[in-house]
C-alpha atoms as a PDB file:
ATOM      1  CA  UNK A   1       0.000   0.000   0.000  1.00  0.00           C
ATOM      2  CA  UNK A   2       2.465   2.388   0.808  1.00  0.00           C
ATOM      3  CA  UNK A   3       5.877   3.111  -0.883  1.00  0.00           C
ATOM      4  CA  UNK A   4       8.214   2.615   1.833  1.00  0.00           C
ATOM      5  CA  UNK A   5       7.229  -0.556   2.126  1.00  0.00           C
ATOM      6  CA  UNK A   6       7.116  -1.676  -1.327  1.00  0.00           C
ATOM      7  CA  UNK A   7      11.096  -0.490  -0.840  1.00  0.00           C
ATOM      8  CA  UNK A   8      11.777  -2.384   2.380  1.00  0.00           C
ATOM      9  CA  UNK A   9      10.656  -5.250   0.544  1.00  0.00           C
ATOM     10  CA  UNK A  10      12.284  -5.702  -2.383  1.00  0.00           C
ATOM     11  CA  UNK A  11      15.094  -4.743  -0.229  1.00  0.00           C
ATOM     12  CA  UNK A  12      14.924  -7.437   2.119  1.00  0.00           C
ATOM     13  CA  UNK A  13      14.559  -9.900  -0.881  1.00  0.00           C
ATOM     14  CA  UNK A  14      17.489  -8.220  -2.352  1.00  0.00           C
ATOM     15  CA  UNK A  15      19.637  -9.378   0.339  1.00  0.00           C
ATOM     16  CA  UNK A  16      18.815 -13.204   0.151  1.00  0.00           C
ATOM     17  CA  UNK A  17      19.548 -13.484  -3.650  1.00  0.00           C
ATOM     18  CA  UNK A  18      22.452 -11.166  -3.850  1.00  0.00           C
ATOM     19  CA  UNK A  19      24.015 -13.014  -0.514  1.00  0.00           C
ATOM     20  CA  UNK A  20      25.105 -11.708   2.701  1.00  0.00           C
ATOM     21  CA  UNK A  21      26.857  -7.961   3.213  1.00  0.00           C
ATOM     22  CA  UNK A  22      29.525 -10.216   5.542  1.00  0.00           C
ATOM     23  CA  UNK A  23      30.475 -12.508   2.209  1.00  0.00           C
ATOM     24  CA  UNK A  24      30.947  -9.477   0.284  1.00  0.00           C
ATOM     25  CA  UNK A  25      33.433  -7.677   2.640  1.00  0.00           C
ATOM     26  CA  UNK A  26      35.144 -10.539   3.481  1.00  0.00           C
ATOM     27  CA  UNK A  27      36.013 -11.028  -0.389  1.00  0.00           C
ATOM     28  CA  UNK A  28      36.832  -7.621  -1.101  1.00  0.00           C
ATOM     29  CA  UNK A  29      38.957  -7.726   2.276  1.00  0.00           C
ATOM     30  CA  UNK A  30      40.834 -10.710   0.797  1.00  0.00           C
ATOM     31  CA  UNK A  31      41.166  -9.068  -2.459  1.00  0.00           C
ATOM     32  CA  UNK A  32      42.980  -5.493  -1.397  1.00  0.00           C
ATOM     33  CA  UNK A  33      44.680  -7.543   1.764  1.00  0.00           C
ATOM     34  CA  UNK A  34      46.630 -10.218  -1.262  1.00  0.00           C
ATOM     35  CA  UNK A  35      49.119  -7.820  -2.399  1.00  0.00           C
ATOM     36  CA  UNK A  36      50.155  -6.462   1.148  1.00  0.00           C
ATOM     37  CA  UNK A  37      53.409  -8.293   3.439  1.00  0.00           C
ATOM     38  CA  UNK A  38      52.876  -8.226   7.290  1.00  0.00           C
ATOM     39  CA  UNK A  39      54.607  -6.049   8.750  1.00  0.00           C
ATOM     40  CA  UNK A  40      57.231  -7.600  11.787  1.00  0.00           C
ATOM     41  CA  UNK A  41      57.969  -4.545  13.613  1.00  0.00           C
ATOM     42  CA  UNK A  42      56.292  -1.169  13.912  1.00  0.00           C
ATOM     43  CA  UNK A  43      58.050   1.369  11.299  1.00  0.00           C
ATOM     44  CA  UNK A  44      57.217   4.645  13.768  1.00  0.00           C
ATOM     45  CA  UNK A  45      57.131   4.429  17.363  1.00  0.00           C
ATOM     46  CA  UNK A  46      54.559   6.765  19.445  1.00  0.00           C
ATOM     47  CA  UNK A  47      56.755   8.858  21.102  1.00  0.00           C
ATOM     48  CA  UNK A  48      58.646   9.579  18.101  1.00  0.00           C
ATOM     49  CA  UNK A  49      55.404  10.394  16.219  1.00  0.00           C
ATOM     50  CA  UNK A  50      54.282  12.978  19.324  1.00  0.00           C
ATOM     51  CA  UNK A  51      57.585  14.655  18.814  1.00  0.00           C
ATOM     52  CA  UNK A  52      57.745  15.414  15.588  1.00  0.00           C
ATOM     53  CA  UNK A  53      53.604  16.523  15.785  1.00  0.00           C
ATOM     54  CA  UNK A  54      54.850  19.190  18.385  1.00  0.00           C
ATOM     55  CA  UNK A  55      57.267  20.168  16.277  1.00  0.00           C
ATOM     56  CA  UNK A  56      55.336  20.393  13.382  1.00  0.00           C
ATOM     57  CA  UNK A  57      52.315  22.614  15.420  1.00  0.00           C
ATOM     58  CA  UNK A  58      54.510  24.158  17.926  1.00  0.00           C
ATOM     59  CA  UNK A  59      52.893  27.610  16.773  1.00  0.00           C
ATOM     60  CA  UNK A  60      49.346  26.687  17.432  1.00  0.00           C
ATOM     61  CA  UNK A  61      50.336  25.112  20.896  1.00  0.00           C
ATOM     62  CA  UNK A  62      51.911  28.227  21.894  1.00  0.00           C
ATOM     63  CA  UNK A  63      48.834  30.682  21.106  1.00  0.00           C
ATOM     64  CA  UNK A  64      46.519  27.413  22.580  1.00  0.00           C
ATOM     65  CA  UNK A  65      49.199  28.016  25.950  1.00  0.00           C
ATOM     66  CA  UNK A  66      49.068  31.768  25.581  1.00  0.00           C
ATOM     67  CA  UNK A  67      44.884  32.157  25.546  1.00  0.00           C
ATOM     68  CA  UNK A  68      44.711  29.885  28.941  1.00  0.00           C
END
């Protein structure tokens, strides 16, 4: 009767010929996840990381210190 539910309908029987959204995204995972090596040690540590962020902003952290 009404067209929101003429939607949600073919919707729902959307889903159980085209197959579950979990199938899908699993494939696609495996797909883009093939060409990549695991990675044995972290390439950038934390604390380095914070460093070089203050560094990089060390202007805006000053006026942020400044207005308090």
């Amino acid at each position: 009767d009404l067209p929101l539910e003429k939607m949600y309908r073919a919707a729902r029987a959307a889903r159980i010929y085209d197959g579950p959204d979990e199938v899908h995204r699993m494939t696609v995972a495996r797909q883009i996840l093939r060409d990549y090596d695991p990675v044995t040690e972290p390439t950038e540590l934390i604390a380095t990381r914070r460093a070089a962020a203050r560094e990089h902003f060390a202007a805006q952290l000053e006026l942020l210190s400044i207005d308090r």
